[in-house]
N, C-alpha and C. Protein backbone atom coordinates (compact mmCIF):
# COMPACT_ATOMS: atom_id res chain seq x y z
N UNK A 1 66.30 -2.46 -9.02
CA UNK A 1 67.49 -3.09 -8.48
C UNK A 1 67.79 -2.57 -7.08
N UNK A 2 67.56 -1.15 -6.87
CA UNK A 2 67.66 -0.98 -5.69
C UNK A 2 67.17 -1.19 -4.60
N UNK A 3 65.78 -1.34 -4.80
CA UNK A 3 64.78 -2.06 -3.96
C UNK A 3 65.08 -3.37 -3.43
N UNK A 4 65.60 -4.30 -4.18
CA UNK A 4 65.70 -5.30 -4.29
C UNK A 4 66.88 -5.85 -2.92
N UNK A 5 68.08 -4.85 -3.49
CA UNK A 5 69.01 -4.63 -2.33
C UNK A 5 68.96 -4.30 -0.79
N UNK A 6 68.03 -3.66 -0.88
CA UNK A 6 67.54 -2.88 0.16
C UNK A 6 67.12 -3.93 1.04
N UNK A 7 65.80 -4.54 0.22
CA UNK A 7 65.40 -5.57 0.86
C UNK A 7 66.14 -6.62 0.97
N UNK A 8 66.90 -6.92 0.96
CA UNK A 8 68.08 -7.81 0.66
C UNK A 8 68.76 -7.73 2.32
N UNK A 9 69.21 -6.14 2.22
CA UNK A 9 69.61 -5.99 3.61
C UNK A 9 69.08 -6.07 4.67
N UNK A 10 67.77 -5.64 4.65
CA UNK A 10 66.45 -5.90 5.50
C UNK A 10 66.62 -7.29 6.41
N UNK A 11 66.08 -8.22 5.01
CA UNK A 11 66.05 -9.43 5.28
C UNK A 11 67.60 -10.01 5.91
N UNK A 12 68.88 -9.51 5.59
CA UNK A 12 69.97 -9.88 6.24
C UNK A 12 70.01 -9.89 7.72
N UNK A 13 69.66 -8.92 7.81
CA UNK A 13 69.40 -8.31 9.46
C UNK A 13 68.90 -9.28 10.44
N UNK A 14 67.68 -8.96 9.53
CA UNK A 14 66.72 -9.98 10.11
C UNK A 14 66.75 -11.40 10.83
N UNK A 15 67.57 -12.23 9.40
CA UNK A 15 68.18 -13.83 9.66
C UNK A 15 68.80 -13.73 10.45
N UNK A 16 69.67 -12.84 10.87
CA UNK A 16 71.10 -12.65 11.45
C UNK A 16 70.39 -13.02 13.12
N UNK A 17 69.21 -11.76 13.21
CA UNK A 17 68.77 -11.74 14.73
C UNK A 17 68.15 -13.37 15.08
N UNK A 18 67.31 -13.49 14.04
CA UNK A 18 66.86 -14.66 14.14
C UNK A 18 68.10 -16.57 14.26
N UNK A 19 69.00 -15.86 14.01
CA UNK A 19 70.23 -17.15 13.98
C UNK A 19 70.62 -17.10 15.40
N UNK A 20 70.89 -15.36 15.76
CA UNK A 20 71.32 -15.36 17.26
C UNK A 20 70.60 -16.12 18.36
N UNK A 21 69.21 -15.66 17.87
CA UNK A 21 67.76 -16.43 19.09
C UNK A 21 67.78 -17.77 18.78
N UNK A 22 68.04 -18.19 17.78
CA UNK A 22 68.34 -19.87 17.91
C UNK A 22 69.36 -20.38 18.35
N UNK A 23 70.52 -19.91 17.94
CA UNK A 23 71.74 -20.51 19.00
C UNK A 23 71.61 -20.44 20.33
N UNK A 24 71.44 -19.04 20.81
CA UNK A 24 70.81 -18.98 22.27
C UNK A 24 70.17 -19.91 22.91
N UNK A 25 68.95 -20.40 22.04
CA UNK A 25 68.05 -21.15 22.81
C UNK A 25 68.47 -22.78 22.78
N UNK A 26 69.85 -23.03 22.30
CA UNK A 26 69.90 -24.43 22.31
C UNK A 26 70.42 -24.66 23.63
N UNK A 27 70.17 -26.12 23.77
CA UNK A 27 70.21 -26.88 24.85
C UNK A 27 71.79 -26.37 25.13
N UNK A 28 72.08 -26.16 26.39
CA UNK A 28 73.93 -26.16 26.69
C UNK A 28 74.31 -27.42 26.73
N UNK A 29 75.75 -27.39 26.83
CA UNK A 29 76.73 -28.49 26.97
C UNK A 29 76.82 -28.77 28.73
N UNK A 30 77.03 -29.63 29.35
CA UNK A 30 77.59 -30.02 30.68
C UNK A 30 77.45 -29.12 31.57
N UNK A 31 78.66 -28.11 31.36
CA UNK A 31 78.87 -27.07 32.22
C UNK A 31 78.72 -25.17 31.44
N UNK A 32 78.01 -25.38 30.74
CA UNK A 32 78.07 -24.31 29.86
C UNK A 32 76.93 -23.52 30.58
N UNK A 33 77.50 -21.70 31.49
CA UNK A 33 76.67 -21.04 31.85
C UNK A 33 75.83 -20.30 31.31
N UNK A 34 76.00 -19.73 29.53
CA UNK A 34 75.39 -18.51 29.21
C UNK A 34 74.05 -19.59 28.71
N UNK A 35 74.22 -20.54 27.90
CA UNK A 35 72.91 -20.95 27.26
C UNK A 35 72.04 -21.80 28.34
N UNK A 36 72.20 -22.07 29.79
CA UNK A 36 71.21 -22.45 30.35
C UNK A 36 70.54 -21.25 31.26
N UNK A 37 71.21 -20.08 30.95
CA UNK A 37 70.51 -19.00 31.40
C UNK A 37 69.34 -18.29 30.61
N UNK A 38 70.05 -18.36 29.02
CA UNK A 38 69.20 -17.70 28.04
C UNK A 38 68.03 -18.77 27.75
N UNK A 39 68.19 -19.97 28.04
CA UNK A 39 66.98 -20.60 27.45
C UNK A 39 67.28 -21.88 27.42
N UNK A 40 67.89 -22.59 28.29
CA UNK A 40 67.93 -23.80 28.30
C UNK A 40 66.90 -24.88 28.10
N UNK A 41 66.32 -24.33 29.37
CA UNK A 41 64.36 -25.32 29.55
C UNK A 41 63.41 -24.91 28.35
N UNK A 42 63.34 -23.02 28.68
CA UNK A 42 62.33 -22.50 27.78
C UNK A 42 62.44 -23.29 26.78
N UNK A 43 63.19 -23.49 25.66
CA UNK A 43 63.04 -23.76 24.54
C UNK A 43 62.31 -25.55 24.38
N UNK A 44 62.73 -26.45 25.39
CA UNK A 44 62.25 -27.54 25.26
C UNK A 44 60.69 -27.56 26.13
N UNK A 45 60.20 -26.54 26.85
CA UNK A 45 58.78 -26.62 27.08
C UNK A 45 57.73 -26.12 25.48
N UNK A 46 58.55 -25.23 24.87
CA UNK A 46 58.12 -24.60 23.61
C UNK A 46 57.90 -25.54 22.78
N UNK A 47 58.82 -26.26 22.32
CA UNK A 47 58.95 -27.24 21.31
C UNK A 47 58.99 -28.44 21.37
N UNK A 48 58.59 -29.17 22.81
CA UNK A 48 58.23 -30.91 23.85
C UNK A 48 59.70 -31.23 23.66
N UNK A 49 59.92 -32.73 23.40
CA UNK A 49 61.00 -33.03 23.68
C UNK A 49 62.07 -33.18 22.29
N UNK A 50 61.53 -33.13 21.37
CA UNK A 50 62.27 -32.90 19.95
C UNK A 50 63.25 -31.83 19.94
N UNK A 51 63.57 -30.82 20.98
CA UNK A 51 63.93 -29.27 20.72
C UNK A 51 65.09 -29.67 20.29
N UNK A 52 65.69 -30.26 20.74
CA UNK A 52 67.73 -30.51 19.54
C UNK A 52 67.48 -30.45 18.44
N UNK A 53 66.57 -31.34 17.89
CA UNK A 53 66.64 -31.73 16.82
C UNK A 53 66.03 -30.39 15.80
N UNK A 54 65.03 -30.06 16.57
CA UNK A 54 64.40 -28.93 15.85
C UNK A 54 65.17 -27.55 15.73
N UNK A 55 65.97 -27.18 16.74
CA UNK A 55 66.62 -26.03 16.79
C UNK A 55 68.20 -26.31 16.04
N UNK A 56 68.62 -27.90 15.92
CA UNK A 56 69.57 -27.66 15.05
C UNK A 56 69.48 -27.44 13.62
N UNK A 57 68.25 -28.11 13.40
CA UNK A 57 67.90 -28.35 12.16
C UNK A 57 67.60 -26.63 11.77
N UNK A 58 67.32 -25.76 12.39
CA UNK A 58 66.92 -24.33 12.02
C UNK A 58 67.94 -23.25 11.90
N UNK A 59 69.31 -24.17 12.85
CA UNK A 59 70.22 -23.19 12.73
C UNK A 59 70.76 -23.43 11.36
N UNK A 60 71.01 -24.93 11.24
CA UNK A 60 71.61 -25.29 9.64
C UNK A 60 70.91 -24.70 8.61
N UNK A 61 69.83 -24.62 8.34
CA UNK A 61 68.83 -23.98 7.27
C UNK A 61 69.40 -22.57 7.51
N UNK A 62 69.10 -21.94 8.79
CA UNK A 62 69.20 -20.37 8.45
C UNK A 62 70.69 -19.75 8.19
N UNK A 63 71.47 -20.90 8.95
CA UNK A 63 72.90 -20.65 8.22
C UNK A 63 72.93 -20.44 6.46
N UNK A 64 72.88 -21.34 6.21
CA UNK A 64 72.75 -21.37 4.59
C UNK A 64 72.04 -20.59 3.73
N UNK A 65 70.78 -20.35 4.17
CA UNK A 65 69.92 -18.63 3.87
C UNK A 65 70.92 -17.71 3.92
N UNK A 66 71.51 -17.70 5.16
CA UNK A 66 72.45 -16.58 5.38
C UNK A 66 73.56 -16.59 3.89
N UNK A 67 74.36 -17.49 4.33
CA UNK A 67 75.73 -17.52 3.37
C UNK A 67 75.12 -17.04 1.86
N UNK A 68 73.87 -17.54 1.52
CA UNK A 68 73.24 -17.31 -0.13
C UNK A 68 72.99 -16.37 -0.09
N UNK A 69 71.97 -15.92 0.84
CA UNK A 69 72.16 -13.77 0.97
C UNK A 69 73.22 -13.31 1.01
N UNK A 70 73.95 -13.30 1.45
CA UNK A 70 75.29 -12.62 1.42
C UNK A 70 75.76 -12.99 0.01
N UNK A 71 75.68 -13.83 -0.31
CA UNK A 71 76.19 -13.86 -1.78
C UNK A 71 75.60 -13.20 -2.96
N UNK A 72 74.38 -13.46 -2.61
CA UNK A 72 73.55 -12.55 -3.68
C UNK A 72 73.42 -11.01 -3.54
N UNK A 73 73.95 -10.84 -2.20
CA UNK A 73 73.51 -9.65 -1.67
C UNK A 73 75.12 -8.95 -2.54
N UNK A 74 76.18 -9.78 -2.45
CA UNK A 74 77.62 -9.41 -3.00
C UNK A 74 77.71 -9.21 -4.53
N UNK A 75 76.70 -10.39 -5.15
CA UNK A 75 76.89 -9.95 -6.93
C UNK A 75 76.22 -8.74 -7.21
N UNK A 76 74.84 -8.84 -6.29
CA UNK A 76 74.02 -7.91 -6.99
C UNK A 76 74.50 -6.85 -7.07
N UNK A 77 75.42 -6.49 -5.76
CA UNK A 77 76.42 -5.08 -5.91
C UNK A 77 77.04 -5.00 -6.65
N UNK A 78 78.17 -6.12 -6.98
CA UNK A 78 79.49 -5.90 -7.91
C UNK A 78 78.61 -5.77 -9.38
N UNK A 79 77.07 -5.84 -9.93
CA UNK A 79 76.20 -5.96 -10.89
C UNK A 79 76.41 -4.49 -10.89
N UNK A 80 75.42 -3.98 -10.12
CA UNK A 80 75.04 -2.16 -9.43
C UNK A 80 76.37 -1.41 -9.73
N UNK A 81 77.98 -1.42 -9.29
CA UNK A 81 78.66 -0.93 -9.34
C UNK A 81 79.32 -1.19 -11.12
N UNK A 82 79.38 -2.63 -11.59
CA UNK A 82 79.96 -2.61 -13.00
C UNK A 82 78.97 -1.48 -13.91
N UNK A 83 77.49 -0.93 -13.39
CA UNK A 83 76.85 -0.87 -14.85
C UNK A 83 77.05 0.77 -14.17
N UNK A 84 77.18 1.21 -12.87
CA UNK A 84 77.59 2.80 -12.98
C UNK A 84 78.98 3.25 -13.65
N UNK A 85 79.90 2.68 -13.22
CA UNK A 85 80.78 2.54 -13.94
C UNK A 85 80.97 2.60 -15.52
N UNK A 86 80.22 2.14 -16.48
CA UNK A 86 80.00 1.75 -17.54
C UNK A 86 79.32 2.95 -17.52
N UNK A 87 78.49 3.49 -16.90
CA UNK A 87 77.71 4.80 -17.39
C UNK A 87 78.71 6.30 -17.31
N UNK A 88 79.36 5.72 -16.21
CA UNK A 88 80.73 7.51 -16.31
C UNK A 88 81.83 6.92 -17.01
N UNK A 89 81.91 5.48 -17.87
CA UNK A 89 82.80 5.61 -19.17
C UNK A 89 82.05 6.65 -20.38
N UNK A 90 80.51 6.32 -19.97
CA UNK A 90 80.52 7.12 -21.61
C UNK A 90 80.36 8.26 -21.34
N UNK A 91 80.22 8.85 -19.84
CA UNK A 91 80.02 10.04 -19.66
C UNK A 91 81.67 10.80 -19.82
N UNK A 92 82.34 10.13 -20.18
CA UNK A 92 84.00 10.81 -20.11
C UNK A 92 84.31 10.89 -21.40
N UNK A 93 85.03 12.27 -21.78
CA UNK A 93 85.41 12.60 -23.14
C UNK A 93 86.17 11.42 -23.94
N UNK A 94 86.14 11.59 -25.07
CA UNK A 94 86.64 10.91 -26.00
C UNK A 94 87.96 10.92 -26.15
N UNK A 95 89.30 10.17 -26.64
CA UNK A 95 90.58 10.49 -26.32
C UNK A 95 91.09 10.92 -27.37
N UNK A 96 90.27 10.90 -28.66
CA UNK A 96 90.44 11.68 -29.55
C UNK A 96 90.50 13.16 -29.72
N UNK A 97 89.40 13.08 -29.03
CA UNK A 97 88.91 14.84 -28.87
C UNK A 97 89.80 15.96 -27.88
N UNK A 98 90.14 16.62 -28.34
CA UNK A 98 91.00 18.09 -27.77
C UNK A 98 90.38 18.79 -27.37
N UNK A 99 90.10 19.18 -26.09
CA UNK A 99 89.37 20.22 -25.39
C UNK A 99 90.46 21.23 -25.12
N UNK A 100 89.97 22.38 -25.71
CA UNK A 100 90.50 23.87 -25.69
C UNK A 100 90.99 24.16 -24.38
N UNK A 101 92.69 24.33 -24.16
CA UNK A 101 92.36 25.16 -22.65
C UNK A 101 92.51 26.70 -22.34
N UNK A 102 92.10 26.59 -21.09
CA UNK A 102 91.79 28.69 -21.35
C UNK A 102 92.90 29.67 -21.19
N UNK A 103 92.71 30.52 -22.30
CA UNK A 103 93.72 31.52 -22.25
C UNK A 103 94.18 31.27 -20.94
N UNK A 104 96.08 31.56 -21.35
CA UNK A 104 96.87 32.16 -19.97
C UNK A 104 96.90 33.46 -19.82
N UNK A 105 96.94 33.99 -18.37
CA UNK A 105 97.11 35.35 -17.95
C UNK A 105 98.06 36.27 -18.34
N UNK A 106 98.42 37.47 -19.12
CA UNK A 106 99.19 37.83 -19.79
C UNK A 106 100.50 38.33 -18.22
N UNK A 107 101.31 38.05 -18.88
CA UNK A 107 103.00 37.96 -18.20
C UNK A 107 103.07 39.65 -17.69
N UNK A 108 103.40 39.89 -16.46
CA UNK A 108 103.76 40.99 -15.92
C UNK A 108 104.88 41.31 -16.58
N UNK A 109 104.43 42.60 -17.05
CA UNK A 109 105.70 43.60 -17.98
C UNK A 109 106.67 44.40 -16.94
N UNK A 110 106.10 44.80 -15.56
CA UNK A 110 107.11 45.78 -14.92
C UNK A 110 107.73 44.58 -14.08
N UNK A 111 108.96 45.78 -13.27
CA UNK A 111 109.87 44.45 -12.63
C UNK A 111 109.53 44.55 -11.12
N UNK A 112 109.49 43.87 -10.44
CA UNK A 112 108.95 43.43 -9.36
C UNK A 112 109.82 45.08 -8.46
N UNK A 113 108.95 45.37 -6.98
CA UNK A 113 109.65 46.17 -6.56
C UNK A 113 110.87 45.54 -5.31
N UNK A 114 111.89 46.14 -5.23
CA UNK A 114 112.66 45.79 -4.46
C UNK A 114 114.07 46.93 -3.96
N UNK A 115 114.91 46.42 -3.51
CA UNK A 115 116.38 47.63 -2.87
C UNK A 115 116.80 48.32 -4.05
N UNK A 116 117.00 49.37 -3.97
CA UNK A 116 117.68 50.08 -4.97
C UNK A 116 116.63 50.56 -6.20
N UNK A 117 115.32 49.93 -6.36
CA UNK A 117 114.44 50.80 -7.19
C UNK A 117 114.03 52.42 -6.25
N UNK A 118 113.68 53.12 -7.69
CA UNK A 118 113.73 54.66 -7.39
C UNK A 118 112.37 54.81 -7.23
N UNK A 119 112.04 56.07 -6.25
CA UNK A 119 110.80 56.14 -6.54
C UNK A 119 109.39 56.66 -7.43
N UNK A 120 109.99 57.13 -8.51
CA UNK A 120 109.40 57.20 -9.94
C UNK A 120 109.19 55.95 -10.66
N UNK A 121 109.40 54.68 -9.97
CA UNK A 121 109.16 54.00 -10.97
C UNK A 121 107.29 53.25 -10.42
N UNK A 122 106.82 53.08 -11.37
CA UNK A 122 105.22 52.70 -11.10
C UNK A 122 104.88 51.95 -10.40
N UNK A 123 105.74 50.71 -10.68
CA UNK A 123 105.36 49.19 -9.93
C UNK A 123 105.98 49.35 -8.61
N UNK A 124 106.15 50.56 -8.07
CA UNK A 124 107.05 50.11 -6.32
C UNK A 124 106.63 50.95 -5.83
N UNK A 125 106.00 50.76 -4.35
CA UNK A 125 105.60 51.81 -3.52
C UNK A 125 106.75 51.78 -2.43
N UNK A 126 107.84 51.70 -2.75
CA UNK A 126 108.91 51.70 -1.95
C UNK A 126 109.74 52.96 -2.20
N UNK A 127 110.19 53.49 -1.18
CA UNK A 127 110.89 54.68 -1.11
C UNK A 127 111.96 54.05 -1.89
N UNK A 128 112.82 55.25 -2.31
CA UNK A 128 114.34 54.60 -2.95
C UNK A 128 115.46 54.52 -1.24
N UNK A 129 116.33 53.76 -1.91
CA UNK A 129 117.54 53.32 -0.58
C UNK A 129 118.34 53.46 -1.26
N UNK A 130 119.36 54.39 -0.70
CA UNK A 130 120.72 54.67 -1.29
C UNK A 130 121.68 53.78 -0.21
N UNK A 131 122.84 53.19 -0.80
CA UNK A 131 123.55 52.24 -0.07
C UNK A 131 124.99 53.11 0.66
N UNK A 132 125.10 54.50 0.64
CA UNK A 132 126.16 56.06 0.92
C UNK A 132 125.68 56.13 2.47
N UNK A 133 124.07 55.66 2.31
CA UNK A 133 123.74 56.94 3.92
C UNK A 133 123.52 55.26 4.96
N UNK A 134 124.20 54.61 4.88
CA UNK A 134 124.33 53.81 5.86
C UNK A 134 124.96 54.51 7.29
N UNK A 135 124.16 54.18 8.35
CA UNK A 135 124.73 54.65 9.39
C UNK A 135 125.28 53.57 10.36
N UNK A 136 126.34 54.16 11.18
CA UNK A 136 126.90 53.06 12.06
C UNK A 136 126.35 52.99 13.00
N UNK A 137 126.08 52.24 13.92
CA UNK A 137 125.35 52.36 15.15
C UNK A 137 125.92 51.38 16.36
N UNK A 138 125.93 51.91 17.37
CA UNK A 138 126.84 51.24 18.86
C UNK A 138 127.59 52.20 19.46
N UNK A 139 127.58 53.40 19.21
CA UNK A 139 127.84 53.95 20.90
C UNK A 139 129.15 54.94 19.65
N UNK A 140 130.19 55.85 20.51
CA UNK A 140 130.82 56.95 19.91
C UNK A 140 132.12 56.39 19.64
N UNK A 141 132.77 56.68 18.49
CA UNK A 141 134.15 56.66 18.05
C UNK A 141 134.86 57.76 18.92
């Protein structure tokens, strides 16, 4: 299937360049500058005097190649994507089934350190603060 796609895109490419070089090479309109530059004459010394007929007739065909590649090129995906899909349904647990979850981390027993803990106590590397030896500060009474 993948191959298939691949080549799929290949060949997209391909038509695509090949649609451009035919529009290019058609005959212009009146006053139309880009297509009597790209190939106005060339194409009717190539192909005698039939070239309208022949280069429209090639754009209509390769149009329609086109639009059917693209279409096929669109199921074959939405094909490719329904059946992975379908493969990570069965790869996903069952909704029946209870999967164990893992032990929680056992709960801190001491109390966090902070103002006013002493310094005998384990969990604080904080000096103790007595709230007596506050000093004033700004100049002399």
């Amino acid at each position: 299937m993948n191959f298939l796609l691949g080549f799929g895109i290949v060949a997209l490419v391909l038509l695509s360049l090949f649609i451009i070089l035919i529009v290019l090479m058609q005959r212009p309109s009146a006053n139309a500058g880009m297509g009597s530059t790209l190939g106005g004459s060339a194409a009717e010394q190539a192909f005698g005097s039939d070239t309208g007929n022949i280069l429209t007739k090639a754009t209509v065909w390769g149009t329609i190649i086109f639009f059917v590649l693209c279409m096929s090129l669109f199921l074959g995906t939405q094909k490719r994507v329904a059946t992975e899909s379908k493969a990570l349904e069965n790869l996903a647990p069952v909704a029946g089934v209870e999967t164990p979850l893992p032990p929680l981390p056992s709960p801190i027993l001491s109390q966090p350190a902070g103002p006013g803990i002493s310094t005998t106590s384990k969990t604080s590397g904080i000096k103790e603060i007595s709230v007596e030896s506050t000093s004033t500060t700004g100049g002399s009474n």
